[in-house]
Protein backbone atom coordinates (compact mmCIF):
# COMPACT_ATOMS: atom_id res chain seq x y z
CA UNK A 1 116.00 162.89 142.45
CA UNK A 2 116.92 162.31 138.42
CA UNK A 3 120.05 160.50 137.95
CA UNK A 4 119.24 160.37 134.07
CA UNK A 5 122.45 160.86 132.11
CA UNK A 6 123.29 164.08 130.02
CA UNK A 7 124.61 164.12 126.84
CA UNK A 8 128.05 164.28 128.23
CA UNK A 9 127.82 161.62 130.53
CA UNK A 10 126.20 159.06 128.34
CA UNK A 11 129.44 160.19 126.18
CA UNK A 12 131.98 159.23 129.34
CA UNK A 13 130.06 156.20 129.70
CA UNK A 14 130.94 154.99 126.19
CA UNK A 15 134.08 156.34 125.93
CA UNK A 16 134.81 153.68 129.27
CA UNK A 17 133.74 150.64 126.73
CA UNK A 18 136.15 151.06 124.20
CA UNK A 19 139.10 149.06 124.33
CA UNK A 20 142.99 150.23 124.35
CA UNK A 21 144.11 150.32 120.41
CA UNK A 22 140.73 150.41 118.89
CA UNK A 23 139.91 152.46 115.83
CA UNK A 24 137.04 154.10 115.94
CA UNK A 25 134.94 156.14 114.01
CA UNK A 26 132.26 158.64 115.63
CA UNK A 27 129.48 159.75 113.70
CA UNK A 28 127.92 163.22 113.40
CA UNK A 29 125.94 164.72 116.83
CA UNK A 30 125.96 163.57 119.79
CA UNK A 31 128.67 160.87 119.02
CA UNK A 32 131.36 163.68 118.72
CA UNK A 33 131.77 164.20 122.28
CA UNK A 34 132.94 160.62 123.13
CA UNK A 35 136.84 161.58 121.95
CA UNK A 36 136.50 164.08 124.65
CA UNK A 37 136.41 161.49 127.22
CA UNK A 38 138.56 158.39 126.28
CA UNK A 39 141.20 157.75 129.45
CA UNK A 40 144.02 159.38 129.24
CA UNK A 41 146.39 156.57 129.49
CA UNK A 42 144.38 154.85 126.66
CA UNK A 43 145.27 155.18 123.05
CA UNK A 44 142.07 155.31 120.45
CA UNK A 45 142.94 155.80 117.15
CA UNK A 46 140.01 157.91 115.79
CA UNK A 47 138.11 158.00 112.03
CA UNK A 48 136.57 160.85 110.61
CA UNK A 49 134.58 159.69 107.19
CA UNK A 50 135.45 163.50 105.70
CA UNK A 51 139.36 161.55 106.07
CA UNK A 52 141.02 161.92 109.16
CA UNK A 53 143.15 159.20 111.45
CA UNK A 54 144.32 160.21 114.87
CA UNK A 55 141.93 162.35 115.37
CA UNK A 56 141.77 164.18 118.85
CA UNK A 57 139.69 166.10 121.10
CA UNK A 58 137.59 169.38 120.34
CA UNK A 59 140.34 172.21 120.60
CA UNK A 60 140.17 175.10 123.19
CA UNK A 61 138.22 177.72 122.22
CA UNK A 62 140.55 180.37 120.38
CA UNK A 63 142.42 177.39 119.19
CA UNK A 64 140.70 176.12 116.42
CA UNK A 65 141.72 175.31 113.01
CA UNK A 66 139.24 176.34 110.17
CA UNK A 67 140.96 173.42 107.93
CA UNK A 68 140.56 170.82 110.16
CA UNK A 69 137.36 169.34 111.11
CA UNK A 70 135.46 166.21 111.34
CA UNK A 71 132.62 164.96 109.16
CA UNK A 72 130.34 167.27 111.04
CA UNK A 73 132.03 170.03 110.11
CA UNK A 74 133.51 170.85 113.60
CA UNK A 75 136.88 172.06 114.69
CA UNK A 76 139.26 169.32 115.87
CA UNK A 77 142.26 168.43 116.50
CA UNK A 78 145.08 165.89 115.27
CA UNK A 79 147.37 164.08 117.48
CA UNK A 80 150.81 163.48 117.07
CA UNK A 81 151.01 160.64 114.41
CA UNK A 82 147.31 161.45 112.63
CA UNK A 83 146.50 161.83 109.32
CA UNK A 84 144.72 163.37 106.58
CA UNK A 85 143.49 162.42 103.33
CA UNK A 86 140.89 161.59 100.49
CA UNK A 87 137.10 161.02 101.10
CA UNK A 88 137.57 157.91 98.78
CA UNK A 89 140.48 156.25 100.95
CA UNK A 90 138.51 156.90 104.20
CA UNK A 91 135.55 155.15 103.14
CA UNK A 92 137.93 152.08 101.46
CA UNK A 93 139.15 152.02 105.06
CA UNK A 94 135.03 151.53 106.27
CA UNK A 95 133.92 149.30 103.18
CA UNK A 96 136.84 147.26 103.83
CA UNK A 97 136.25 146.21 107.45
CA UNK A 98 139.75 148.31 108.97
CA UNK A 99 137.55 149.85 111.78
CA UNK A 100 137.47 148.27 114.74
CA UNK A 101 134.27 150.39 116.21
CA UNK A 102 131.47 153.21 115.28
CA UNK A 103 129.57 154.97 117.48
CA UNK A 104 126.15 156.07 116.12
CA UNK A 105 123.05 158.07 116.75
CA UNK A 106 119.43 156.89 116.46
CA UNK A 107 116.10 157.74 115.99
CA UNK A 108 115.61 153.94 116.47
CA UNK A 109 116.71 150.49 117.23
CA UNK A 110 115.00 147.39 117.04
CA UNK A 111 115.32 144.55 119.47
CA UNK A 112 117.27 142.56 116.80
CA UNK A 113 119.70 145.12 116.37
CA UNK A 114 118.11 147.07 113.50
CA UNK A 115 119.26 150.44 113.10
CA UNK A 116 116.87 153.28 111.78
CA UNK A 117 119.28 156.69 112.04
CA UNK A 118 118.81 158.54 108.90
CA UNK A 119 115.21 159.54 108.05
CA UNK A 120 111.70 159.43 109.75
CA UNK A 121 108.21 159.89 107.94
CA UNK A 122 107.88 163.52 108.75
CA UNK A 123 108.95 165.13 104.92
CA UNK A 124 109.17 168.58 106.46
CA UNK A 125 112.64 167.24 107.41
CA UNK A 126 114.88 166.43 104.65
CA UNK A 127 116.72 162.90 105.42
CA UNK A 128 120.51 162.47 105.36
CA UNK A 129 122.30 159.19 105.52
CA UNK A 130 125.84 160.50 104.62
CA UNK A 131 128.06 157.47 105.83
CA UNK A 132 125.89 156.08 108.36
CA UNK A 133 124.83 153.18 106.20
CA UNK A 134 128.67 152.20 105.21
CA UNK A 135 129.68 152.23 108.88
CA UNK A 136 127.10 150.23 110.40
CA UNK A 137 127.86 147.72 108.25
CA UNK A 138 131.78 148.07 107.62
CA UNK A 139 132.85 148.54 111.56
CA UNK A 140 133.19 145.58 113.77
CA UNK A 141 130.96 146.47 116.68
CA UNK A 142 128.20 149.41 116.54
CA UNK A 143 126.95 151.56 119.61
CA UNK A 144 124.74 153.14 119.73
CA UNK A 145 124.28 156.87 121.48
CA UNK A 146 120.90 157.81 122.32
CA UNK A 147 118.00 159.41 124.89
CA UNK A 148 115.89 156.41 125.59
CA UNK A 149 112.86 158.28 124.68
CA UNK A 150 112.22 160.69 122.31
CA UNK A 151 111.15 164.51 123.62
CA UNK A 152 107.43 163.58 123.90
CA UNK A 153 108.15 160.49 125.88
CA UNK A 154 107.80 157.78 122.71
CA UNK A 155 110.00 154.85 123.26
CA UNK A 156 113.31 154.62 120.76
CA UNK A 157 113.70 151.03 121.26
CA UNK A 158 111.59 148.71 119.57
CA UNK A 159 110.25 145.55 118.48
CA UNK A 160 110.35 146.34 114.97
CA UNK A 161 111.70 149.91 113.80
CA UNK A 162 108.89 151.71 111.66
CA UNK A 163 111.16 154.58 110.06
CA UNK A 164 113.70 153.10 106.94
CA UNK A 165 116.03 151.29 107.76
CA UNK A 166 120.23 152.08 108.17
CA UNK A 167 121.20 148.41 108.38
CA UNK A 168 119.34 145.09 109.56
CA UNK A 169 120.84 143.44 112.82
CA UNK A 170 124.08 145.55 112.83
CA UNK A 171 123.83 147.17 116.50
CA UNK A 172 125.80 145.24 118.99
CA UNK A 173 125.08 147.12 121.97
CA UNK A 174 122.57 150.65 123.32
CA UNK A 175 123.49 153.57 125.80
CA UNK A 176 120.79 155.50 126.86
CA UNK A 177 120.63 158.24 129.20
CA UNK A 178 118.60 155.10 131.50
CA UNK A 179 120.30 151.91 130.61
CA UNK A 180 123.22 150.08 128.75
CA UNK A 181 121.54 147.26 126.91
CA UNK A 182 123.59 144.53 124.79
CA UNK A 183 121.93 143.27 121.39
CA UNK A 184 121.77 139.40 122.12
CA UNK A 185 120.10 136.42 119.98
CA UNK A 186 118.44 135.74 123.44
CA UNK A 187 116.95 139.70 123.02
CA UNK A 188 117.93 142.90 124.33
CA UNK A 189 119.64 142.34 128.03
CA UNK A 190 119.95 145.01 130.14
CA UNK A 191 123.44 145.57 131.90
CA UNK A 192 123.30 148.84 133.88
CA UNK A 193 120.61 151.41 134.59
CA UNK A 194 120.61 154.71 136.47
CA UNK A 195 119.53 153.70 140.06
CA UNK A 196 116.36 156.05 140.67
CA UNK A 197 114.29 153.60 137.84
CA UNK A 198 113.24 150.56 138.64
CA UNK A 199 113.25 147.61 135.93
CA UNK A 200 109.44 147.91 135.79
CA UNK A 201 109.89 151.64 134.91
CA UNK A 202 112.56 150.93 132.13
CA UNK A 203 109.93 148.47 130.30
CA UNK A 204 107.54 151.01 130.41
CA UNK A 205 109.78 152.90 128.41
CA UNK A 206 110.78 150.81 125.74
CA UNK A 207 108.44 148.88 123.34
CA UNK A 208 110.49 146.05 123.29
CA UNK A 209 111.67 142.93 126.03
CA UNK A 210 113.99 143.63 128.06
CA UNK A 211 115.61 140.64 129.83
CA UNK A 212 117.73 141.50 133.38
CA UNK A 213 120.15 138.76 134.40
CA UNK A 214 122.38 140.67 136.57
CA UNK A 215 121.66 144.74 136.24
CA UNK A 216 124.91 146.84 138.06
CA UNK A 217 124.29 150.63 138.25
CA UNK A 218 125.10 153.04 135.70
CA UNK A 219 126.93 155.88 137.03
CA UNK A 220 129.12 158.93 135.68
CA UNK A 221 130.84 161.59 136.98
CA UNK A 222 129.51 165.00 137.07
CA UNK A 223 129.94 166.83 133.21
């Protein structure tokens, strides 16, 4: 039996970490979906780098609102109180250290926190950094959102990241669809993994340490 997260359930998972009053930016991909899954009796005050506060979950279809969307240019909505406004004020509110929280994709993370999300070495792909490079080093605390391998089976999480860099030592802590792992001076300690892998298995699948004081299972509903 699999018990590997999907998308949406390594998005539940995160959206469970983030504390009551927090402001939050999500960046483009897979990070979206995490505003669909914040408690409902929890307030998050959610960033959009394109300039939106209060941000909300993706609208019912039928519902949506060709004006208002996020920085990857899909529909959302705005919650009572949110806000909307220049590209240059919503990245004074990231260069200035006002979020509290940004969850990011990767293509890979190093096991001192370096972050590698905006290019890789194959040129048939054209890179794109948009904010990703102000955020992981304006917000507080970075996640990061990720599969914990990449679709031929190479490890994401390394010793040292070989694709440029986003930001050095920025990522605080890693959910894959196998494991939450915090970013530690001690190394990369793993706090939860899905129960059908053992802790063998895990370090087979990441080219880095992994260090296991006390591992609970990682679990999520069914999305």
């Amino acid at each position: 039996m699999n018990t590997a997260l999907n998308r949406k359930q390594i998005a539940w998972r995160i959206a469970q970490e983030i504390k009551e009053g927090s402001y939050v930016n999500l960046g483009i991909g897979m990070p979206e979906m995490v505003a669909n899954y914040i408690p409902k009796d929890r307030e998050i005050v959610f960033h959009s780098e394109n300039g939106l506060l209060g941000m909300g979950p993706t609208p019912d279809k039928g519902q949506e609102d060709g004006d208002l969307i996020n920085a990857g240019k899909k529909p959302v909505t705005l919650l009572e109180g949110g806000s909307y406004f220049s590209h240059t004020d919503s990245f004074a509110m990231i260069r200035g250290g006002h979020l509290d929280l940004c969850v990011l994709g990767a293509f890979q993370i190093s096991e001192s926190g370096d972050l590698a999300n905006w290019a890789t070495l194959n040129n048939s792909k054209p890179p794109g950094v948009g904010g990703a490079m102000d955020l992981a080093v304006g917000a507080r605390q970075v996640f990061v959102m990720t599969e914990h391998c990449t679709k031929d089976g190479q490890p994401k999480i390394m010793e040292h990241c070989s694709y440029p860099l986003t930001g050095t030592g920025v990522v605080n802590k890693i959910f894959t669809d196998l494991a939450v792992i915090d970013v530690t001076e001690e190394g990369l300690v793993v706090r939860e993994k899905v129960v059908d892998i053992t802790l063998g298995e895990l370090q087979n699948k990441t080219a880095a340490a992994l260090f296991e004081p006390k591992v609970c299972e990682l679990r999520a509903p069914i999305l």
